[in-house]
PDB file of N, CA and C in Angstrom:
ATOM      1  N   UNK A   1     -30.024 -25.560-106.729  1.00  0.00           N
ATOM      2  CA  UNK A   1     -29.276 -25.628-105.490  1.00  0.00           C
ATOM      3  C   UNK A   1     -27.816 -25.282-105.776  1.00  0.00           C
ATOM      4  N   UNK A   2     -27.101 -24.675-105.131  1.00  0.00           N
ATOM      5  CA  UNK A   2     -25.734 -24.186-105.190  1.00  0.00           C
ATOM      6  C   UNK A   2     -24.871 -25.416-104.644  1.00  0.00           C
ATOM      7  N   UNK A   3     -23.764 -25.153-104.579  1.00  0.00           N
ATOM      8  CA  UNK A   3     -22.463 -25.954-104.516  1.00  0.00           C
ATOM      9  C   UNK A   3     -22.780 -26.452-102.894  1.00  0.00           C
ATOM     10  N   UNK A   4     -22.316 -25.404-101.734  1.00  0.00           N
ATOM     11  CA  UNK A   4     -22.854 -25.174-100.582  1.00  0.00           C
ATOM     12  C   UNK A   4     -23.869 -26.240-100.521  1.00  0.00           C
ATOM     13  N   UNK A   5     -25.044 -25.938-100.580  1.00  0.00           N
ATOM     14  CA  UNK A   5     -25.786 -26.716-100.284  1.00  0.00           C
ATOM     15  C   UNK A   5     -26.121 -28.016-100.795  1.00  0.00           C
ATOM     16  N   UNK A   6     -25.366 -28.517-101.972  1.00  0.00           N
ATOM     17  CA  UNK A   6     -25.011 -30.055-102.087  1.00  0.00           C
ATOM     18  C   UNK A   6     -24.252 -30.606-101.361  1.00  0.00           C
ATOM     19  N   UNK A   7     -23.185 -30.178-100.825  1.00  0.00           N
ATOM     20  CA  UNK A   7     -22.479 -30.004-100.020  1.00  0.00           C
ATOM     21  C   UNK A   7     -23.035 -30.840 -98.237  1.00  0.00           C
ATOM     22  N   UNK A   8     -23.801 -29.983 -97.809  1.00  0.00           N
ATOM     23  CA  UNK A   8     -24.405 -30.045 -96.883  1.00  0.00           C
ATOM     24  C   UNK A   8     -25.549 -31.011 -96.874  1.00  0.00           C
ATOM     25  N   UNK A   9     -25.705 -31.095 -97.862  1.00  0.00           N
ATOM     26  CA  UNK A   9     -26.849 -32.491 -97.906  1.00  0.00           C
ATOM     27  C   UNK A   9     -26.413 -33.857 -98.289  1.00  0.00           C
ATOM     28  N   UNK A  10     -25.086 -33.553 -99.347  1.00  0.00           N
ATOM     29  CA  UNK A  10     -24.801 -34.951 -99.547  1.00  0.00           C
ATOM     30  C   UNK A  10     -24.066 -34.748 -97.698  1.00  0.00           C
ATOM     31  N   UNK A  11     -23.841 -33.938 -96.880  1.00  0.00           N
ATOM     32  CA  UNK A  11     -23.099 -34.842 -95.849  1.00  0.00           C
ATOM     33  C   UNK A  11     -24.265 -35.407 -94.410  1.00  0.00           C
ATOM     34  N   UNK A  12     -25.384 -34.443 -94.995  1.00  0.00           N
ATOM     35  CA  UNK A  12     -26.447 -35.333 -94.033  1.00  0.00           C
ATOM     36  C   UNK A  12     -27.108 -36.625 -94.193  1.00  0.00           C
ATOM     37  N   UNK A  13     -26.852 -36.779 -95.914  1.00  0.00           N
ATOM     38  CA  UNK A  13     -27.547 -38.168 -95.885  1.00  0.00           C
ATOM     39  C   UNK A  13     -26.211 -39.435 -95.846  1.00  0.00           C
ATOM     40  N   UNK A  14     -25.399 -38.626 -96.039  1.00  0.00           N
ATOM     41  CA  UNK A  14     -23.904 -39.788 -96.143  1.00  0.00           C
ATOM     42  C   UNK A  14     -24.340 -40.122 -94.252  1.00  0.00           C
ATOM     43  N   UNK A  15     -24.361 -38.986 -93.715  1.00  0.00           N
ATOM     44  CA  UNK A  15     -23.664 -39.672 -91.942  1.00  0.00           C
ATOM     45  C   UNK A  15     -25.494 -40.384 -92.148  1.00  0.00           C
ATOM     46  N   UNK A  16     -26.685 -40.142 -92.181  1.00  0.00           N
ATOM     47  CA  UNK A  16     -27.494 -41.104 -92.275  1.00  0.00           C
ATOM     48  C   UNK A  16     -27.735 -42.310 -92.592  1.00  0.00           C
ATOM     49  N   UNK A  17     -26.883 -42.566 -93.944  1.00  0.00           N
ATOM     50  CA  UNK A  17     -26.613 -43.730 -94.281  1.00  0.00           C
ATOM     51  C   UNK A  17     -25.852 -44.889 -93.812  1.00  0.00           C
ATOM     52  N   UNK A  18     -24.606 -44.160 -92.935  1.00  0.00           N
ATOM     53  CA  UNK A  18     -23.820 -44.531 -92.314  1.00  0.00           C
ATOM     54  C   UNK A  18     -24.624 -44.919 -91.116  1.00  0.00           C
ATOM     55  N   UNK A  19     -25.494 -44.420 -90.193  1.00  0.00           N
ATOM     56  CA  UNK A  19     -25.691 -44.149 -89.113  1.00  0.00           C
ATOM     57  C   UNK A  19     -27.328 -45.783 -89.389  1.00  0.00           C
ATOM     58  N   UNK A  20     -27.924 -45.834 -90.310  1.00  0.00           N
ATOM     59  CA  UNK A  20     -28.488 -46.560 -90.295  1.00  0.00           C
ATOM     60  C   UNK A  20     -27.656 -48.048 -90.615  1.00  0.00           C
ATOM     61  N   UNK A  21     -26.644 -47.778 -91.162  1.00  0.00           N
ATOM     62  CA  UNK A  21     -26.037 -49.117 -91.774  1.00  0.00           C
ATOM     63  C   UNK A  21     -24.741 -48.984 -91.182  1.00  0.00           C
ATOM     64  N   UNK A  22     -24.802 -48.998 -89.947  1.00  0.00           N
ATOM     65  CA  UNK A  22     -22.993 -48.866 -89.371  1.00  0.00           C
ATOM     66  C   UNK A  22     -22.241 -50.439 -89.611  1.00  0.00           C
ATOM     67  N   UNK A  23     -20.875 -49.930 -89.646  1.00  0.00           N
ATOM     68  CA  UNK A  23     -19.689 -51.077 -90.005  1.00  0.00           C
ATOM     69  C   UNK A  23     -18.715 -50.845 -90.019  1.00  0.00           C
ATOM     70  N   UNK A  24     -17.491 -51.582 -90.520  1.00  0.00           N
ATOM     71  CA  UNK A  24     -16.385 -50.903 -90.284  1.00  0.00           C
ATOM     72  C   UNK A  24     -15.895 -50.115 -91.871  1.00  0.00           C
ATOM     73  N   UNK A  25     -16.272 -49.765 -92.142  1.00  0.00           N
ATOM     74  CA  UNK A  25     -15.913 -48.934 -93.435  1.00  0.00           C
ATOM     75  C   UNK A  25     -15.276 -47.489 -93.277  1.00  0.00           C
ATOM     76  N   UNK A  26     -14.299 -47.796 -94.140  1.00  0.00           N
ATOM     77  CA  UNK A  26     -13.168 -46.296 -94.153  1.00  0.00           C
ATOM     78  C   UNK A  26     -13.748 -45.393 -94.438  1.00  0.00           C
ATOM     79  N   UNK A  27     -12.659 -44.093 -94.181  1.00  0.00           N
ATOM     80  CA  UNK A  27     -13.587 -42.632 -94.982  1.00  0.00           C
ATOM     81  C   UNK A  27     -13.819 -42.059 -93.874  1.00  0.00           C
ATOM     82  N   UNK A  28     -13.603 -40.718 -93.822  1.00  0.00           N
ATOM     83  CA  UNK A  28     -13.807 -39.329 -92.573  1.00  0.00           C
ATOM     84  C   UNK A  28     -14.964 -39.008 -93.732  1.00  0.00           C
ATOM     85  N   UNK A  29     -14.842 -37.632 -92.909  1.00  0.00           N
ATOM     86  CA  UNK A  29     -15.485 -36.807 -93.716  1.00  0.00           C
ATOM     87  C   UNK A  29     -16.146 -36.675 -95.124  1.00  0.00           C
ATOM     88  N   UNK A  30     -14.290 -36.460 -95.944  1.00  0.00           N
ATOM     89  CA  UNK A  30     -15.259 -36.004 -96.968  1.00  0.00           C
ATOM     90  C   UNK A  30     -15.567 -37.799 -97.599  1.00  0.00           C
ATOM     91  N   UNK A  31     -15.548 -38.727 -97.326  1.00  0.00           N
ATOM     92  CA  UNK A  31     -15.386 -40.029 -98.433  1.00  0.00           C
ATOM     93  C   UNK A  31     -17.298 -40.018 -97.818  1.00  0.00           C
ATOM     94  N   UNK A  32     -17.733 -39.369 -96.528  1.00  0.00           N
ATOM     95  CA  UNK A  32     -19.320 -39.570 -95.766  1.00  0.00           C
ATOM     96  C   UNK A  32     -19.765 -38.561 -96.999  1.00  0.00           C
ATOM     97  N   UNK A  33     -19.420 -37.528 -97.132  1.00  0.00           N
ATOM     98  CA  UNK A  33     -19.749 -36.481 -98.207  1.00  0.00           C
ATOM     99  C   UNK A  33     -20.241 -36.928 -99.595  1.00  0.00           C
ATOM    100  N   UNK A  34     -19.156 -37.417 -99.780  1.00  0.00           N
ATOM    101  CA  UNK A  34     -19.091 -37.240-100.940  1.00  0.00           C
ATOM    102  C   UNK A  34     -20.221 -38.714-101.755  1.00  0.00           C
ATOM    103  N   UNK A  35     -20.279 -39.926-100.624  1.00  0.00           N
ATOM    104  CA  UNK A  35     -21.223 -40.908-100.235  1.00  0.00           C
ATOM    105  C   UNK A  35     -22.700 -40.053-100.426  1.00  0.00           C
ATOM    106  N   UNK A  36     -22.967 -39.191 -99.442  1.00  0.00           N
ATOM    107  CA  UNK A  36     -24.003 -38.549 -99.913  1.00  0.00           C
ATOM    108  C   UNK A  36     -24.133 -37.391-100.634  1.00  0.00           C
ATOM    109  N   UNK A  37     -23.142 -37.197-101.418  1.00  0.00           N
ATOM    110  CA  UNK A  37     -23.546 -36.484-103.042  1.00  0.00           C
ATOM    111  C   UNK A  37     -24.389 -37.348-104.012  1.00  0.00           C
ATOM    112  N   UNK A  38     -23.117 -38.593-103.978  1.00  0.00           N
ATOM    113  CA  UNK A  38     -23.487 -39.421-104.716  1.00  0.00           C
ATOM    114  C   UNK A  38     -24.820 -40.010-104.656  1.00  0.00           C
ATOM    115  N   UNK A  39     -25.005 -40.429-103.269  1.00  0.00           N
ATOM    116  CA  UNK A  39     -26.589 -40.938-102.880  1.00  0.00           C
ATOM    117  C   UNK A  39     -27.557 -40.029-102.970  1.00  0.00           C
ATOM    118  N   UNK A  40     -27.506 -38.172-103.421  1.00  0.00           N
ATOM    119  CA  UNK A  40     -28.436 -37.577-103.761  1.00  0.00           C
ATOM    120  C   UNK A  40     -28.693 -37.837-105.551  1.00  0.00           C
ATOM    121  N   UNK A  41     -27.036 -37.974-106.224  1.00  0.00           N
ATOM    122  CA  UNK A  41     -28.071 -38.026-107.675  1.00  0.00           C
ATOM    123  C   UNK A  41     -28.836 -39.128-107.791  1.00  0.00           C
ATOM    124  N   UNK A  42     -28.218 -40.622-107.374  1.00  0.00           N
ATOM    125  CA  UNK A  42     -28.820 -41.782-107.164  1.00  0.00           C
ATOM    126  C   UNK A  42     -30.209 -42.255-107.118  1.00  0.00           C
ATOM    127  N   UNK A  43     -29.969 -41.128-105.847  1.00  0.00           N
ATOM    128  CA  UNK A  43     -31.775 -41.204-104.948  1.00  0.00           C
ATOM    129  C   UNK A  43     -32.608 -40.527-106.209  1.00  0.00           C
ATOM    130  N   UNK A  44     -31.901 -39.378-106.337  1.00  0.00           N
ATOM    131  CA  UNK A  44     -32.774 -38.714-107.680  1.00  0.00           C
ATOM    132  C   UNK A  44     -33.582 -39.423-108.496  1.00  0.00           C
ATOM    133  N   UNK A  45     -32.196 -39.717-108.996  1.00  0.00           N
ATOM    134  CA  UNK A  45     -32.614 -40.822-110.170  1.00  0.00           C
ATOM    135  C   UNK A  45     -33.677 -41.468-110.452  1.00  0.00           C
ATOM    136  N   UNK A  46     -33.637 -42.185-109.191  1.00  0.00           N
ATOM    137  CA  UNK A  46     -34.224 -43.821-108.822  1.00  0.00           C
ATOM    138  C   UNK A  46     -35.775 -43.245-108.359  1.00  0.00           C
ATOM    139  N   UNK A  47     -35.671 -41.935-107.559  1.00  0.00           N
ATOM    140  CA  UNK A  47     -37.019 -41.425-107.044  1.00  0.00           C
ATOM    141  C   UNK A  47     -37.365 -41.153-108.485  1.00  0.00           C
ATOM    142  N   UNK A  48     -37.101 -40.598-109.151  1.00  0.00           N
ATOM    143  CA  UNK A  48     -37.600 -40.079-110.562  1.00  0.00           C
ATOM    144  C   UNK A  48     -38.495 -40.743-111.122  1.00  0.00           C
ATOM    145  N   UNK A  49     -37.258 -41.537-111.833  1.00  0.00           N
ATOM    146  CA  UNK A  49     -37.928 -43.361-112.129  1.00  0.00           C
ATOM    147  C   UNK A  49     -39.343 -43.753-111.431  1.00  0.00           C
ATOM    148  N   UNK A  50     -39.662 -43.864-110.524  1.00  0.00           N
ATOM    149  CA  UNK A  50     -40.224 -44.656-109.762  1.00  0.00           C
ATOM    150  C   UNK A  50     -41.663 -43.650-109.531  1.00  0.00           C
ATOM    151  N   UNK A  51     -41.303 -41.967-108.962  1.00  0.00           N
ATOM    152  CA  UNK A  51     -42.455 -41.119-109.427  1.00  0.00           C
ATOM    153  C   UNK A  51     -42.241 -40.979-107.614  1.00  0.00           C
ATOM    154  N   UNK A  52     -41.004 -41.026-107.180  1.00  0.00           N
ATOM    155  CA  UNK A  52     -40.838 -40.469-105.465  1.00  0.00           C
ATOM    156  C   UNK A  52     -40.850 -39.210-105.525  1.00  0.00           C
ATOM    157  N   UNK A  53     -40.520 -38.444-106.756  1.00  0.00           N
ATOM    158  CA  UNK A  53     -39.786 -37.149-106.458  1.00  0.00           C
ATOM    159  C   UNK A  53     -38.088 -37.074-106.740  1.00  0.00           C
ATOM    160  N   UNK A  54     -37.375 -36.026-106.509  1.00  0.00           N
ATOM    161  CA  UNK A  54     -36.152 -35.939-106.954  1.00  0.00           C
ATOM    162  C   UNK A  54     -35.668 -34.666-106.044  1.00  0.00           C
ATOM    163  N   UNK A  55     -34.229 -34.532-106.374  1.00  0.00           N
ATOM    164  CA  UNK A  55     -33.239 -34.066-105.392  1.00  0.00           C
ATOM    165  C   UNK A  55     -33.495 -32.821-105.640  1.00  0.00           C
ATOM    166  N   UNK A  56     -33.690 -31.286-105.643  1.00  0.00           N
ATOM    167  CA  UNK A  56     -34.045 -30.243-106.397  1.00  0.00           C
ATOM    168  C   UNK A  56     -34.282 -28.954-105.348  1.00  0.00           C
ATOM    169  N   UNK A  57     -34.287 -29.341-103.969  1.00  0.00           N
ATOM    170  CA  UNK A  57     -34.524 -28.554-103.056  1.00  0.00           C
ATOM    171  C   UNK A  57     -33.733 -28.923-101.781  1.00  0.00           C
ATOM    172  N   UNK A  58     -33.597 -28.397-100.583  1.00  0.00           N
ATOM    173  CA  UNK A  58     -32.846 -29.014 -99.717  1.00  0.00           C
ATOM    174  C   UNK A  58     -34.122 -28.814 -98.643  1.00  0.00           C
ATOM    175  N   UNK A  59     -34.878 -29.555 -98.851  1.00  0.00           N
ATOM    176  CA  UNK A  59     -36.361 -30.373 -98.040  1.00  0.00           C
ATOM    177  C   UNK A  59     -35.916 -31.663 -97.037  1.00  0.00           C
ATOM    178  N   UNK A  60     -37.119 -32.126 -96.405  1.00  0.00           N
ATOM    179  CA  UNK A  60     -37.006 -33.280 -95.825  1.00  0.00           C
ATOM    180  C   UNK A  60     -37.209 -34.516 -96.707  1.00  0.00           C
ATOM    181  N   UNK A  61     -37.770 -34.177 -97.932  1.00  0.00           N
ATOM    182  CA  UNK A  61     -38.312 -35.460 -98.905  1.00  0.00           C
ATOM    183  C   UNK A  61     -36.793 -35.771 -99.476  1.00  0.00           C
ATOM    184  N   UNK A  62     -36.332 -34.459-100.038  1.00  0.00           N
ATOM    185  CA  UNK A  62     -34.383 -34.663-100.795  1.00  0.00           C
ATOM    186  C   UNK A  62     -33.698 -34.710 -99.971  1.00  0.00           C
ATOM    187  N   UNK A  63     -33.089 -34.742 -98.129  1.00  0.00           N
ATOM    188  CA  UNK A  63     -32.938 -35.659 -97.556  1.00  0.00           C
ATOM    189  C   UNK A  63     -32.989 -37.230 -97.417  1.00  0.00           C
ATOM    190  N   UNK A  64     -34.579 -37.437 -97.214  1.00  0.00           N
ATOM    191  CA  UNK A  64     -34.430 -38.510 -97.655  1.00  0.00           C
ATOM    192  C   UNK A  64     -34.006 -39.842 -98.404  1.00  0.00           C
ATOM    193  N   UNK A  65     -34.667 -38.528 -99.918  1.00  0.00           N
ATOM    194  CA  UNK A  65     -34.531 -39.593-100.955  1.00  0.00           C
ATOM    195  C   UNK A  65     -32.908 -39.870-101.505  1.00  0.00           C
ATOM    196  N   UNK A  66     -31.854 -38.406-101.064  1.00  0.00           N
ATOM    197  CA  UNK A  66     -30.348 -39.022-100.906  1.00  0.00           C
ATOM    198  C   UNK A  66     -30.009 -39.751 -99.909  1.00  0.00           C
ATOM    199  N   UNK A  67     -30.731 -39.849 -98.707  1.00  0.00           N
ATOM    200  CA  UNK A  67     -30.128 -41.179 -97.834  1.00  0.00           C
ATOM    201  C   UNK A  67     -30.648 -42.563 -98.777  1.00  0.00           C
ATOM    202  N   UNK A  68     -31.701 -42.341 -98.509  1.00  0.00           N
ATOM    203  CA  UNK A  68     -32.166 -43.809 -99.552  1.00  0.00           C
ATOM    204  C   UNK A  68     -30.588 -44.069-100.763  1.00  0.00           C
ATOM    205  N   UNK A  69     -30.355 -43.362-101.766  1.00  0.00           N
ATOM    206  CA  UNK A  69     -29.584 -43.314-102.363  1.00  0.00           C
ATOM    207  C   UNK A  69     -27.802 -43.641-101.763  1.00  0.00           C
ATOM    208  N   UNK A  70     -27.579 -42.823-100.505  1.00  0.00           N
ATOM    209  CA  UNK A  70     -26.581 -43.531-100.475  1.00  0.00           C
ATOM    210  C   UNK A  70     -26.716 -44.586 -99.585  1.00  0.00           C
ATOM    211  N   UNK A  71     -27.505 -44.845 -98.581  1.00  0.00           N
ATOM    212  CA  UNK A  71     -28.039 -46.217 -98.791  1.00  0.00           C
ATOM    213  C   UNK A  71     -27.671 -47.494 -99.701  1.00  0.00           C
ATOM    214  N   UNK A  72     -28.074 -46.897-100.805  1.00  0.00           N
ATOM    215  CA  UNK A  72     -28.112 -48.632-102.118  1.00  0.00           C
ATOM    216  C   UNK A  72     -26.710 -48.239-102.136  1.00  0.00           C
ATOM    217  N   UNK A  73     -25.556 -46.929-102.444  1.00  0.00           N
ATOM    218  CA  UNK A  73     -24.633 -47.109-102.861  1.00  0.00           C
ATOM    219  C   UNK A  73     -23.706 -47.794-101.968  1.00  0.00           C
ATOM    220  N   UNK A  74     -23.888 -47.996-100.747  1.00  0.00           N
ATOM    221  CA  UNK A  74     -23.082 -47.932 -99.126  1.00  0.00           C
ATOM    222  C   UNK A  74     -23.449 -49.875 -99.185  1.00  0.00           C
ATOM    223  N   UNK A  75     -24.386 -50.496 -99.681  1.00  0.00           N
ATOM    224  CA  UNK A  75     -24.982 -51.874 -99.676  1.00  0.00           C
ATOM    225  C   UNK A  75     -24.595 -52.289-100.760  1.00  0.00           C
ATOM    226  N   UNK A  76     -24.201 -51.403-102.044  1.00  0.00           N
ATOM    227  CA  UNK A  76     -23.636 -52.475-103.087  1.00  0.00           C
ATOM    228  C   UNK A  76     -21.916 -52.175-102.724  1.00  0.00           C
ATOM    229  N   UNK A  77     -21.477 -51.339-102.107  1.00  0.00           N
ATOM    230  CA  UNK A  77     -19.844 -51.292-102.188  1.00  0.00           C
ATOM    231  C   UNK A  77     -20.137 -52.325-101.430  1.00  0.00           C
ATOM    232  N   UNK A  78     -20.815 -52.847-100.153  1.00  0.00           N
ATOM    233  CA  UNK A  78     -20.536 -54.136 -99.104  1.00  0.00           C
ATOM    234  C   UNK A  78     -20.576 -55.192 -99.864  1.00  0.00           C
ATOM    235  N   UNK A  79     -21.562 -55.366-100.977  1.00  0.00           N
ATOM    236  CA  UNK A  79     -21.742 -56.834-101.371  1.00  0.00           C
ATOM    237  C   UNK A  79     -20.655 -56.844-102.378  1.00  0.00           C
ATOM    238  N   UNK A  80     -20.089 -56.048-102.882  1.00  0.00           N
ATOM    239  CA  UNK A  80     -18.602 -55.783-103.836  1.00  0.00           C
ATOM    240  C   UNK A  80     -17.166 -56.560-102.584  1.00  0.00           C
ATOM    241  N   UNK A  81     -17.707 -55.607-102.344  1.00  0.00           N
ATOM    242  CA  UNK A  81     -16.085 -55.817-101.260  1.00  0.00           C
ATOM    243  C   UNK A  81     -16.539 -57.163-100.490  1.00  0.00           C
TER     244      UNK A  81
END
């Protein structure tokens, strides 16, 4: 996958993550972005691990599995903060 299209996916699963777990938490754009970059290697990861699959295409499953991802990351900054 190219730059572009990490890009575009970490920002669909960031506003997903957001959008399932709304609150008052800072961040435009890119902090939603960059939330779901992060929640795509995450999701990766963790899908890997586990035998979900991994981030590798810009599908509905690597959607997912980076919302899932920024998901856990968006639920441990809450229980941090």
């Amino acid at each position: 996958m190219g730059i572009v299209t990490w890009i575009i996916l970490g920002l669909l699963a960031g506003i997903l993550a957001k959008w399932i777990m709304p609150g008052r938490d800072g961040g435009g754009f890119i902090i939603t972005t960059l939330l779901g970059i992060a929640g795509a290697f995450v999701g990766g990861y963790v899908g890997s691990l586990f035998g979900f699959g991994s981030v590798n295409a810009f599908t509905i499953e690597s959607i997912l599995i980076a919302t899932g991802g920024a998901f856990i990351i968006l639920l441990l900054y809450r229980f941090i903060k």
